[in-house]
N, C-alpha and C. Protein backbone atom coordinates (compact mmCIF):
# COMPACT_ATOMS: atom_id res chain seq x y z
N UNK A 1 12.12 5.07 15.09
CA UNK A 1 11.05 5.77 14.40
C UNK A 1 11.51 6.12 12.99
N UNK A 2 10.73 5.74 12.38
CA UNK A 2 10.73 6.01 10.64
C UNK A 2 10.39 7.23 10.20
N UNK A 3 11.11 8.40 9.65
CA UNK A 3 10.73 9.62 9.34
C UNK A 3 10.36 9.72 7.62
N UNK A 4 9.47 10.27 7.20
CA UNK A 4 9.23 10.64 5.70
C UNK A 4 9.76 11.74 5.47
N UNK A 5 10.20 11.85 4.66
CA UNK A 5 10.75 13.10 3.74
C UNK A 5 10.56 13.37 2.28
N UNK A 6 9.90 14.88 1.96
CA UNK A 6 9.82 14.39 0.22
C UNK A 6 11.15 15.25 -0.24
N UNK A 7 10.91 15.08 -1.31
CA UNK A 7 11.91 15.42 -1.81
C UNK A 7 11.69 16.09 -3.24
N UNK A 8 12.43 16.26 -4.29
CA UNK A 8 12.18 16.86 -5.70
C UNK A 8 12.86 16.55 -6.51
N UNK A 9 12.92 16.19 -7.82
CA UNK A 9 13.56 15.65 -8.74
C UNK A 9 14.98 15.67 -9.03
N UNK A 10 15.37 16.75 -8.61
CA UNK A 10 16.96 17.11 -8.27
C UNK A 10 17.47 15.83 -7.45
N UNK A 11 16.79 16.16 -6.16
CA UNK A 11 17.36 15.55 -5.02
C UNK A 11 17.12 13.50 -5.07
N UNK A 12 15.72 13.23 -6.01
CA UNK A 12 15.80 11.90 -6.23
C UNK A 12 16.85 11.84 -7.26
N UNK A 13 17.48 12.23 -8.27
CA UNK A 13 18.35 11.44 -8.80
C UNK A 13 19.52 11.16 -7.97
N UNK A 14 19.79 12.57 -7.22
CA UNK A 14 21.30 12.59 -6.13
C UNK A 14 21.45 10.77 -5.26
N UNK A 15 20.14 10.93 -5.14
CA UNK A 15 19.71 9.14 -4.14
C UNK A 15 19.30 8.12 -5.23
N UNK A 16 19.66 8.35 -6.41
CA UNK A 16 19.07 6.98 -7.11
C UNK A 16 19.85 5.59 -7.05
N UNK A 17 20.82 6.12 -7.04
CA UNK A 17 21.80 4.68 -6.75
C UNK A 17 21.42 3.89 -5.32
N UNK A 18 20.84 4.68 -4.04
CA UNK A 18 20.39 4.18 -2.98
C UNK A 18 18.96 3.52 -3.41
N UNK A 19 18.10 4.05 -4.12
CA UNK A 19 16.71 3.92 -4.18
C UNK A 19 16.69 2.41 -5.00
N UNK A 20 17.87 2.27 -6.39
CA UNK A 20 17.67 1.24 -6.59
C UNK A 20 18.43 0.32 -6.08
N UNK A 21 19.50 0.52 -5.09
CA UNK A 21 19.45 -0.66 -3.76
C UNK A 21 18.70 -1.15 -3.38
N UNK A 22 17.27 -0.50 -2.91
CA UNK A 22 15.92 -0.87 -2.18
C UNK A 22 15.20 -1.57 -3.34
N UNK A 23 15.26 -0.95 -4.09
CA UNK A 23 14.05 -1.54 -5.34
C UNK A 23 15.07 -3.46 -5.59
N UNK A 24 16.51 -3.22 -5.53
CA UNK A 24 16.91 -4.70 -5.91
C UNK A 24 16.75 -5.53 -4.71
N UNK A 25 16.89 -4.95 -3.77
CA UNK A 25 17.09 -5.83 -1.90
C UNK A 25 14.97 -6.31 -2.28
N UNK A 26 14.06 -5.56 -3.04
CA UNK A 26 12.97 -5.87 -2.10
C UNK A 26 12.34 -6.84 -3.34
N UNK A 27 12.71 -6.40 -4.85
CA UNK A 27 12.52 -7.47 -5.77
C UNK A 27 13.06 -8.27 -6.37
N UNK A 28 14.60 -8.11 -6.63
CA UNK A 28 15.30 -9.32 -6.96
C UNK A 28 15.19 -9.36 -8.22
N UNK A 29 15.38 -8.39 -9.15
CA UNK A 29 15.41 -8.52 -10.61
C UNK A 29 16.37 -9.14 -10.90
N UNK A 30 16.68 -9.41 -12.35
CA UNK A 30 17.83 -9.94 -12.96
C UNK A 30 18.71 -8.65 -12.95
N UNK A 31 19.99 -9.46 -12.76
CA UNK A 31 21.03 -8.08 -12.56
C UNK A 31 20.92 -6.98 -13.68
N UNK A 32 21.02 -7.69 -15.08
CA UNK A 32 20.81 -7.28 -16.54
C UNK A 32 19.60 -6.04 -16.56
N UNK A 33 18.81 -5.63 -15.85
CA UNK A 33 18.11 -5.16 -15.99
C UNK A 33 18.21 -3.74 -15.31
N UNK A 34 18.85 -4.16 -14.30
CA UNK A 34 19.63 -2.39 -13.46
C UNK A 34 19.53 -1.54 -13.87
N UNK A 35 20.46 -1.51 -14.99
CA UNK A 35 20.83 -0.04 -15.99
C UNK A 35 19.70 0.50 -16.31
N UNK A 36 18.92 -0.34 -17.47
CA UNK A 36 17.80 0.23 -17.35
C UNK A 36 16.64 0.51 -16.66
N UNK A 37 16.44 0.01 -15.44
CA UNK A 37 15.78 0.24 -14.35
C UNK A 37 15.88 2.00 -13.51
N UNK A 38 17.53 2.31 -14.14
CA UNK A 38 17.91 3.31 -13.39
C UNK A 38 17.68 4.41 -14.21
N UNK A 39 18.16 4.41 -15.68
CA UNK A 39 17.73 5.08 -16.48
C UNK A 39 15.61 5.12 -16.73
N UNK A 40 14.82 4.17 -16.19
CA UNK A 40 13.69 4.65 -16.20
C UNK A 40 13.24 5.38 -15.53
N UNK A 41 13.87 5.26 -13.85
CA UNK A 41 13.76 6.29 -12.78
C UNK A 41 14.16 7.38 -12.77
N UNK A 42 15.33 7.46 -13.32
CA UNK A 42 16.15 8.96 -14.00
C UNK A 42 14.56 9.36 -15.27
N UNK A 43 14.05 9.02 -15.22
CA UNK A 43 13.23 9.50 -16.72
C UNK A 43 12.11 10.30 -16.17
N UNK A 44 11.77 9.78 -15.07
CA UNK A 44 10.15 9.62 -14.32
C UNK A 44 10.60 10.98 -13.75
N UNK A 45 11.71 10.85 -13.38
CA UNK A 45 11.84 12.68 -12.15
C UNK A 45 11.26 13.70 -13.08
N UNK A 46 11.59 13.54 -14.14
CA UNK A 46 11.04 14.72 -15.55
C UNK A 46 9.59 14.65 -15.53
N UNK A 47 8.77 13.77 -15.16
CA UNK A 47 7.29 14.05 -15.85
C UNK A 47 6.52 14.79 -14.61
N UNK A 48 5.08 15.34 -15.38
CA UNK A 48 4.36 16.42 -14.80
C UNK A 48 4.60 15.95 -12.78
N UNK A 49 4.31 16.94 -12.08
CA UNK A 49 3.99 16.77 -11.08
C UNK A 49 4.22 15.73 -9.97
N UNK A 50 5.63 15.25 -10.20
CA UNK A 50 6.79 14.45 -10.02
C UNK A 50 6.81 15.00 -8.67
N UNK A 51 6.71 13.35 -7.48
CA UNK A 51 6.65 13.22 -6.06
C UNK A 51 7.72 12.36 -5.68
N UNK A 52 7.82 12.76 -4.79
CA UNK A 52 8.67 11.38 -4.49
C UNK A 52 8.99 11.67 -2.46
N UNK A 53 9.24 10.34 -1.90
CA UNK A 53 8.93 10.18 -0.72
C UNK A 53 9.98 9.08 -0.46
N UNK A 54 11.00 9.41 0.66
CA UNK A 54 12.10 8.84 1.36
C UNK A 54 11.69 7.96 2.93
N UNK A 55 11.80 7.24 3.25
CA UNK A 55 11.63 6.44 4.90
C UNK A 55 12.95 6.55 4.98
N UNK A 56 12.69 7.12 5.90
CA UNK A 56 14.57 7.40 6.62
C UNK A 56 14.69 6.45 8.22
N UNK A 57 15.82 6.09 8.81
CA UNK A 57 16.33 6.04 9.85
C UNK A 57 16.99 7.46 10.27
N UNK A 58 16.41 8.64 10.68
CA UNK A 58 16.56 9.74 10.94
C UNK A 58 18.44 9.63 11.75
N UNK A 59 18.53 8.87 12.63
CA UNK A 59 19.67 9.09 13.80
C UNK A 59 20.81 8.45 13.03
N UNK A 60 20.15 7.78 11.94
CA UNK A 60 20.99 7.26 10.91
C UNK A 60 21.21 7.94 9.47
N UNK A 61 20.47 8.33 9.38
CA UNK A 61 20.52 9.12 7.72
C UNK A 61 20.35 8.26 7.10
N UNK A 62 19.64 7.39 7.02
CA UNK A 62 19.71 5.96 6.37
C UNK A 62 18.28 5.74 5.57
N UNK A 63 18.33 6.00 4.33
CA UNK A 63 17.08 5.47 3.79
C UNK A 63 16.74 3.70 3.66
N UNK A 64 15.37 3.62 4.07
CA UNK A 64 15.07 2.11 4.23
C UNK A 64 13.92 1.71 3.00
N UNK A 65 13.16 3.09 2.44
CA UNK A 65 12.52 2.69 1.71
C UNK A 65 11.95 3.96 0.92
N UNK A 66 11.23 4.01 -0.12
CA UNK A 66 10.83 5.13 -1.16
C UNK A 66 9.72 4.72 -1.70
N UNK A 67 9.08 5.65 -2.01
CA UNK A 67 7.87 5.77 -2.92
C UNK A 67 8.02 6.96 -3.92
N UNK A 68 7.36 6.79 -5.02
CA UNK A 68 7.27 8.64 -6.19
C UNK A 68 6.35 8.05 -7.30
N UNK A 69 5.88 9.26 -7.92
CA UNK A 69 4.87 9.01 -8.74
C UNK A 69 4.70 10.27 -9.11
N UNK A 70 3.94 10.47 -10.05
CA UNK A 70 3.82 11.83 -11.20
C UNK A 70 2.18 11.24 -11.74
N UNK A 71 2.07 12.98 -12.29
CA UNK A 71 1.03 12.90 -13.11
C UNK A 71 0.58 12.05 -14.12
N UNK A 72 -0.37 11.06 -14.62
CA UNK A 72 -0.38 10.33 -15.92
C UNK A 72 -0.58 11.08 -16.63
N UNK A 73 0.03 11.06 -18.34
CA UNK A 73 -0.17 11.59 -19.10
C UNK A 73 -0.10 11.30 -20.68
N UNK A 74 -0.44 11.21 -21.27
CA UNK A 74 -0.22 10.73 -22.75
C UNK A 74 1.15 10.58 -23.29
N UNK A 75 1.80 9.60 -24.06
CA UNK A 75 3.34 9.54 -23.86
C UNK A 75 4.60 9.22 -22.85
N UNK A 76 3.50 8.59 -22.10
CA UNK A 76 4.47 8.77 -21.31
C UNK A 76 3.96 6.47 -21.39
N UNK A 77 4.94 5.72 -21.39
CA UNK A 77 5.32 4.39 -22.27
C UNK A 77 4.05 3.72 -21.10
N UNK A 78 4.37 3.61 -19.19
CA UNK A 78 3.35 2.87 -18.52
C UNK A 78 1.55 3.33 -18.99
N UNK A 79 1.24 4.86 -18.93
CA UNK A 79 0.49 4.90 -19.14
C UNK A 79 -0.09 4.95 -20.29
N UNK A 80 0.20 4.95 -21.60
CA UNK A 80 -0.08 4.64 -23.01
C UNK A 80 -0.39 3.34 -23.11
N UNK A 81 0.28 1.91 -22.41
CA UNK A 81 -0.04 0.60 -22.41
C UNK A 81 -0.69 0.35 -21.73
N UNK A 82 -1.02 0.98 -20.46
CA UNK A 82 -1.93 0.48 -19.65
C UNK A 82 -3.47 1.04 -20.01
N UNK A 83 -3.16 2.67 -20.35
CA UNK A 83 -4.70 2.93 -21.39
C UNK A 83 -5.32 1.76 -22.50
N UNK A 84 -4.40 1.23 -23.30
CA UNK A 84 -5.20 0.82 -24.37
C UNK A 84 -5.46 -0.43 -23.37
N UNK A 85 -5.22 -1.18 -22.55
CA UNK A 85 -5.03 -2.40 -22.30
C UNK A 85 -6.91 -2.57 -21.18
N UNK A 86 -6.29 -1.11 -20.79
CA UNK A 86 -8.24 -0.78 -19.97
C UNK A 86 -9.27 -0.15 -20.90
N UNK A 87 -8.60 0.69 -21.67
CA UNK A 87 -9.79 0.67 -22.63
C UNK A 87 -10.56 -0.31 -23.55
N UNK A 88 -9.70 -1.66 -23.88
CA UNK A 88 -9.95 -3.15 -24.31
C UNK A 88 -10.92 -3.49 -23.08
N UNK A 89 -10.25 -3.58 -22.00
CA UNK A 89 -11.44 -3.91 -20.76
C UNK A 89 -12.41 -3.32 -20.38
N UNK A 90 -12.77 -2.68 -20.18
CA UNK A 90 -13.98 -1.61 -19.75
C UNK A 90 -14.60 -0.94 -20.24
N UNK A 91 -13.53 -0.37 -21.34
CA UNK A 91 -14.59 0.43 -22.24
C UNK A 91 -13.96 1.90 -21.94
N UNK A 92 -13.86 3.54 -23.10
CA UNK A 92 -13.53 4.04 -23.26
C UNK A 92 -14.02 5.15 -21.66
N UNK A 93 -15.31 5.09 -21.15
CA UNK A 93 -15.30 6.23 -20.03
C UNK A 93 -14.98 5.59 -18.68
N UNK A 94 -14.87 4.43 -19.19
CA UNK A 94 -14.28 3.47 -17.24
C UNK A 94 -12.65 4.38 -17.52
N UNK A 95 -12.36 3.74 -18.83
CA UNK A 95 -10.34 3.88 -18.82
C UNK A 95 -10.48 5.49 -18.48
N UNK A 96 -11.35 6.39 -19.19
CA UNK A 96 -11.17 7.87 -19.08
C UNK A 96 -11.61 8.14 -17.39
N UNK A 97 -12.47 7.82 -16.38
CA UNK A 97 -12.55 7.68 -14.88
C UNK A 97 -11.55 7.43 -14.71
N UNK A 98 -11.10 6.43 -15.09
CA UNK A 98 -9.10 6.02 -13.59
C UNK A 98 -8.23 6.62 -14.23
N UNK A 99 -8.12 6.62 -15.65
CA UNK A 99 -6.70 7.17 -15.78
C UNK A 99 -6.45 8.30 -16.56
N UNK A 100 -7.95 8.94 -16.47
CA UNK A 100 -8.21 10.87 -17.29
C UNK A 100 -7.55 11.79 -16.41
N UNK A 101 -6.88 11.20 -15.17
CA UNK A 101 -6.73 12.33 -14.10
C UNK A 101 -6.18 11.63 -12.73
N UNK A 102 -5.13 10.74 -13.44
CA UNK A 102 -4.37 10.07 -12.15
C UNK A 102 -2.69 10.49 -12.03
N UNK A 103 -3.03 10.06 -10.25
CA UNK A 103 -1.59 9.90 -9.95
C UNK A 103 -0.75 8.32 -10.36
N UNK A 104 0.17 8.66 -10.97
CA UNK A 104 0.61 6.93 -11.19
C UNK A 104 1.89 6.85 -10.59
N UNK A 105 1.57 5.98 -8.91
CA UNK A 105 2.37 5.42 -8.66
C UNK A 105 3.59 4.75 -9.04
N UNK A 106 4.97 5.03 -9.45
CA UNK A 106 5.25 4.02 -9.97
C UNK A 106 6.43 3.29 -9.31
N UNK A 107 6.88 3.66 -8.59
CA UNK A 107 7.55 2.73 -7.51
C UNK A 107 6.85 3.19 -5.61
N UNK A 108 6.90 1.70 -4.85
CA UNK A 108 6.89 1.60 -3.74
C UNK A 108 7.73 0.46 -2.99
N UNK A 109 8.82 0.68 -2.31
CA UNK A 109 9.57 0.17 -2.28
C UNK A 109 10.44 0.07 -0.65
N UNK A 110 9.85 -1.23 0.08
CA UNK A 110 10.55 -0.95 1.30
C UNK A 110 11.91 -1.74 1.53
N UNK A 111 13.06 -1.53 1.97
CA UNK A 111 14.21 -2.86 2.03
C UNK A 111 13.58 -3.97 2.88
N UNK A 112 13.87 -5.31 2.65
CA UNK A 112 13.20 -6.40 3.46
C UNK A 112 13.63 -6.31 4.76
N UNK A 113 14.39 -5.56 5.36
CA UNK A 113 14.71 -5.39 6.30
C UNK A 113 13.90 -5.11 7.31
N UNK A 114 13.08 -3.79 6.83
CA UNK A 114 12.47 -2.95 7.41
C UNK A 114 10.77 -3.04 7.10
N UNK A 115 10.35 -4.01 6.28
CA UNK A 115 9.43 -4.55 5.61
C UNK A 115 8.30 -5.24 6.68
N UNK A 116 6.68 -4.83 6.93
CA UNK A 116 5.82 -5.53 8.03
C UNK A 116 5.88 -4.32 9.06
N UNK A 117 6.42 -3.50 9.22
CA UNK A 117 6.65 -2.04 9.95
C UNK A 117 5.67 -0.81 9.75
N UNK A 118 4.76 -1.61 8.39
CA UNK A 118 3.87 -0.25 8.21
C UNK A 118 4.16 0.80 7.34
N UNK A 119 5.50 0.90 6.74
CA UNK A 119 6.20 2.02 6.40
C UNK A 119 5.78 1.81 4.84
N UNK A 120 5.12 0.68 4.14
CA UNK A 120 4.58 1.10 3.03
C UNK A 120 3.43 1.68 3.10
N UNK A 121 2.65 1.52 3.91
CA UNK A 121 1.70 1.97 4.08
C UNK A 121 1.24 3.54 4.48
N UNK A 122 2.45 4.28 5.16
CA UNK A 122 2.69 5.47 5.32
C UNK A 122 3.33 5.93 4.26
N UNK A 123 3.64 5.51 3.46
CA UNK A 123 4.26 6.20 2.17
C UNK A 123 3.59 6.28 1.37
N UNK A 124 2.40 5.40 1.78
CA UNK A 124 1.25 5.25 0.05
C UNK A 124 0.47 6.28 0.75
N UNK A 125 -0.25 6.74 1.72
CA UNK A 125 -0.90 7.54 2.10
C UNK A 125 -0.78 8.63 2.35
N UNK A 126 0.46 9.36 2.64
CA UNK A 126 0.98 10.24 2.61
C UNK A 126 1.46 10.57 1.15
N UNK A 127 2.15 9.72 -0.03
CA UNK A 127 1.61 10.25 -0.88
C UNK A 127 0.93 10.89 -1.98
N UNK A 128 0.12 9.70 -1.26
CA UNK A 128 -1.49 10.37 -1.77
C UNK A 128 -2.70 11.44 -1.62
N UNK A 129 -1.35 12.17 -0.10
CA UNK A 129 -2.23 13.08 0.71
C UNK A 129 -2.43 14.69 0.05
N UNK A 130 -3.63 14.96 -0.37
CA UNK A 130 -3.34 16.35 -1.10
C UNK A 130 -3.09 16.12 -2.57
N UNK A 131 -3.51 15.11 -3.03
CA UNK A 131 -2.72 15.08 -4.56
C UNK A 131 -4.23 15.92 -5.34
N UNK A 132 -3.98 16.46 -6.31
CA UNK A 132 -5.49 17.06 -7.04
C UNK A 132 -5.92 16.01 -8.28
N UNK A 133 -4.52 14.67 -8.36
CA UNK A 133 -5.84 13.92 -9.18
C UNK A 133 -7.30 13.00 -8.46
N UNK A 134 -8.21 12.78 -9.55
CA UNK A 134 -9.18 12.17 -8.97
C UNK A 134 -8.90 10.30 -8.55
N UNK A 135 -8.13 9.84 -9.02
CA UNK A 135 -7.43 8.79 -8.72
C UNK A 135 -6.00 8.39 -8.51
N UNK A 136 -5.96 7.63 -7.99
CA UNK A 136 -4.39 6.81 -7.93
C UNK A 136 -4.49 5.45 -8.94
N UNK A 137 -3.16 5.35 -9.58
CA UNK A 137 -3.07 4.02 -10.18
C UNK A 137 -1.76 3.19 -10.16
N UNK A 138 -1.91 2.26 -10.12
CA UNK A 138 -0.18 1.60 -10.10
C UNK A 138 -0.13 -0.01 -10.58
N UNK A 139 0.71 -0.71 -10.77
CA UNK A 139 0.21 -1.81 -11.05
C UNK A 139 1.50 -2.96 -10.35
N UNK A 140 1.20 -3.96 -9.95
CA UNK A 140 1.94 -4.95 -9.09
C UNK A 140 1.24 -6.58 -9.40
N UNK A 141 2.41 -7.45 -9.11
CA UNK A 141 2.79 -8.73 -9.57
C UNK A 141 1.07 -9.47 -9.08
N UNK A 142 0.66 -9.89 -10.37
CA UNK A 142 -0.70 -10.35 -9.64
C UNK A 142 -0.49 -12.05 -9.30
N UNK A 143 -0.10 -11.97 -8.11
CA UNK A 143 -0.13 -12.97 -7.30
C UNK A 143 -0.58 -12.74 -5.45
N UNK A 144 -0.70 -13.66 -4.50
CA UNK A 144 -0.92 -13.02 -3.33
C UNK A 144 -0.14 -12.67 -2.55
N UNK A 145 0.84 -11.23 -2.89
CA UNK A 145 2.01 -11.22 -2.18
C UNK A 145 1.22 -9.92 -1.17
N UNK A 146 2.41 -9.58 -0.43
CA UNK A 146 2.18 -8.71 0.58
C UNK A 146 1.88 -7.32 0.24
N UNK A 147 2.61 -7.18 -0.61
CA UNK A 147 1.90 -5.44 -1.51
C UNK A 147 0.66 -5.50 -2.04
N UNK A 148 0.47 -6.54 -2.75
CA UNK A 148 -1.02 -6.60 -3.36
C UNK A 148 -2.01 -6.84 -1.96
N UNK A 149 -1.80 -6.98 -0.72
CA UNK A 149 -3.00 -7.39 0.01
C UNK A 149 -2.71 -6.08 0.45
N UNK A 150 -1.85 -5.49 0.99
CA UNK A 150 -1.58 -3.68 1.37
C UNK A 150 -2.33 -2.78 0.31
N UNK A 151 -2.21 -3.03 -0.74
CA UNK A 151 -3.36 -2.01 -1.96
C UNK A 151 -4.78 -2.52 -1.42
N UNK A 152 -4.96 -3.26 -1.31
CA UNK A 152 -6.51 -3.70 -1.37
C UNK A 152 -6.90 -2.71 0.05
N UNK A 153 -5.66 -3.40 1.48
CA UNK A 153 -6.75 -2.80 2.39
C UNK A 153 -6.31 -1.71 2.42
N UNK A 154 -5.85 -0.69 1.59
CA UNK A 154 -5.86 0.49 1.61
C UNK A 154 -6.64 1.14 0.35
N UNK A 155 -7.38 0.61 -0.14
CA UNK A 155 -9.02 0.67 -1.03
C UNK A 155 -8.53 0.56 -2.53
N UNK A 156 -7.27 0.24 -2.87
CA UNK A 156 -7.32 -0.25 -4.29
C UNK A 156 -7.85 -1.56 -4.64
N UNK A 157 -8.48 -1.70 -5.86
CA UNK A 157 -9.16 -2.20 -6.81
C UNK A 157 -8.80 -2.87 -8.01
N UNK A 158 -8.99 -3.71 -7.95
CA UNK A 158 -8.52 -4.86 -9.70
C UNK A 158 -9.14 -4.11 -10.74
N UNK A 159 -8.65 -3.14 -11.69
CA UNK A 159 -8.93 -2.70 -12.92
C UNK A 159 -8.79 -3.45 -13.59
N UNK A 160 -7.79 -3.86 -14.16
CA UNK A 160 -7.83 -5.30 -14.69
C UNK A 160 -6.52 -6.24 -14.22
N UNK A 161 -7.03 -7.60 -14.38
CA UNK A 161 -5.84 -8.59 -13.72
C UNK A 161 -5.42 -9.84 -14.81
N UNK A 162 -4.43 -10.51 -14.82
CA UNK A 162 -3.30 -11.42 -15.31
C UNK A 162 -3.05 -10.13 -16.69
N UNK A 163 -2.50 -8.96 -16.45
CA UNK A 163 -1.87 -8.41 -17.42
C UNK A 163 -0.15 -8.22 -17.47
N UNK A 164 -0.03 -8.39 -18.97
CA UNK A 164 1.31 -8.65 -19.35
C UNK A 164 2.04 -7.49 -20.19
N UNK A 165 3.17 -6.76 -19.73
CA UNK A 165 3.56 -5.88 -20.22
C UNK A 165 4.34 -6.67 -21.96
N UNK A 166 3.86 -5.32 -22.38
CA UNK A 166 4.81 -5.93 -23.87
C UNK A 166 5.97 -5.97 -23.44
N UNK A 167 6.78 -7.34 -23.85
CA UNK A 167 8.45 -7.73 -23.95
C UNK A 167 8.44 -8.16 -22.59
N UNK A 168 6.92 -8.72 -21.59
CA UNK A 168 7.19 -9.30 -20.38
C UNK A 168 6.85 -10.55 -20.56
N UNK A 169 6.79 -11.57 -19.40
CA UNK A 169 6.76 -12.49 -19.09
C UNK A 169 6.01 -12.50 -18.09
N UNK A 170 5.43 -11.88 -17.00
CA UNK A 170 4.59 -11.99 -15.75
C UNK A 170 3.30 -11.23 -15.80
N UNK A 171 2.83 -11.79 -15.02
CA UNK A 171 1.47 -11.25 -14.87
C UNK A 171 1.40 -9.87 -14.16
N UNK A 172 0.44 -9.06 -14.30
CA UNK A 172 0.54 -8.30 -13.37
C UNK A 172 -0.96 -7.69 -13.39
N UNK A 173 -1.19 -6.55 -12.19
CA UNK A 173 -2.55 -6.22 -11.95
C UNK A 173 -2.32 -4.65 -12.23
N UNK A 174 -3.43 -4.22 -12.69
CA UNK A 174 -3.55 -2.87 -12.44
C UNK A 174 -4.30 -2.74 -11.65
N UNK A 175 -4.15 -1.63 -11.17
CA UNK A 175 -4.97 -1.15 -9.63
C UNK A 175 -5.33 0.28 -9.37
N UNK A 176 -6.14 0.40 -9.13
CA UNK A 176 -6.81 1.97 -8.89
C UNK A 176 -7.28 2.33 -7.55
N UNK A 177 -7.22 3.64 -7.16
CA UNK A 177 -8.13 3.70 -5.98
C UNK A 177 -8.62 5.23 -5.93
N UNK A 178 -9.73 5.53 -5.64
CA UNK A 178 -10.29 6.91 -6.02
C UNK A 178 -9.64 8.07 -4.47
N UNK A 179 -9.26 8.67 -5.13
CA UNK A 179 -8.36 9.76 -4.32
C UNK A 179 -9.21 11.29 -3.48
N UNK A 180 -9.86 11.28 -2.73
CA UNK A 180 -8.50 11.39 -1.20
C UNK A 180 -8.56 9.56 -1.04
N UNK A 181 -7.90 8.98 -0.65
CA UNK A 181 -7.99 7.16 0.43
C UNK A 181 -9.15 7.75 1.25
N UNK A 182 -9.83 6.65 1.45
CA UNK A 182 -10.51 6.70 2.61
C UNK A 182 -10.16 5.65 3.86
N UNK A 183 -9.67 4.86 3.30
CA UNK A 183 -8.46 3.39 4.23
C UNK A 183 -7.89 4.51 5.54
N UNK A 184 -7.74 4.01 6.27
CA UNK A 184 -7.40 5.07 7.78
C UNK A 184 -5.93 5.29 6.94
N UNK A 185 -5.36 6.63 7.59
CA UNK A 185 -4.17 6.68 7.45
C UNK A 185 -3.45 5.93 8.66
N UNK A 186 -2.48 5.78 8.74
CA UNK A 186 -1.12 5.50 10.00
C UNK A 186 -0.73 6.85 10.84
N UNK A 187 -0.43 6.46 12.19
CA UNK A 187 -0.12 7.60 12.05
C UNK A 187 1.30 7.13 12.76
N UNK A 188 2.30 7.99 12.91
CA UNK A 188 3.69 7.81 13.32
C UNK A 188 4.62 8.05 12.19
């Protein structure tokens, strides 16, 4: 049995060196990119209303996977690019609906180990449970992988799709979903 635990900004940096174990075991970045991968997660514990969520092997002490996310807010580098990039798309009161008052996901992350178990799916819902923004947002590799079909049937939405971060190379989707979920939760 997979236990959740949250935790608080203190206590995610204490586990960051574990967390980006999971984040490299489940995406496979270029090694080169670590450092700063770790230093962005070290960044994120600082912003407004900073969550974060552990999958443990309880009898083990063993984290298998994480989720966290914070308030969006002006200045802050994902959501400044992803504003202008939806306000180009939609138009100034669509971008002000999803992202005037979101939670932004910004890592979800299970080890492949433990991956098909459900346990992203209890981490996205749980925490999303109780949040006071009016949306969730996050954005993932727009291709048909297994996270992107997990957002959908858990009621996220193509805000916009084949988007490319400045200084990237891949595509990616933004995604929204209007907050409380209405997608069943899990339970266990």
């Amino acid at each position: 049995m997979i236990r959740l635990r949250r935790i608080g900004p203190a206590q995610f940096t204490n586990v960051l060196e574990t967390v980006l174990g999971i984040y490299t075991a489940a995406m496979h970045p270029p090694s080169d990119q670590l450092t700063g991968r770790m230093a962005i997660m070290r960044n994120h514990a600082a912003y407004p209303d900073f969550v974060c969520l552990l999958a443990e092997v309880p009898e083990e002490r063993r984290i298998v996977g994480f989720a966290y996310g914070f308030h969006g807010a002006e200045g802050q580098w994902w959501h400044d690019v992803v504003r202008r990039g939806l306000y180009d798309h939609v138009g100034p009161e669509a971008c002000d609906d999803w992202l005037g008052d979101a939670l932004e996901l910004a890592e979800i992350h299970v080890h492949p180990d433990h991956q098909g178990r459900g346990i992203g799916r209890r981490l996205i819902h749980t925490i999303c449970a109780d949040r006071p923004e009016r949306t969730a947002v996050l954005s993932t590799h727009d291709a048909p992988t297994a996270a992107r079909h997990l957002y959908r049937d858990i009621g996220f939405v193509d805000l916009i799709t084949r988007f490319e971060f400045p200084g990237g190379y891949e595509n990616y989707v933004i995604a929204g979903a209007r907050l409380p979920l209405t997608a069943e939760a899990p339970t266990g």
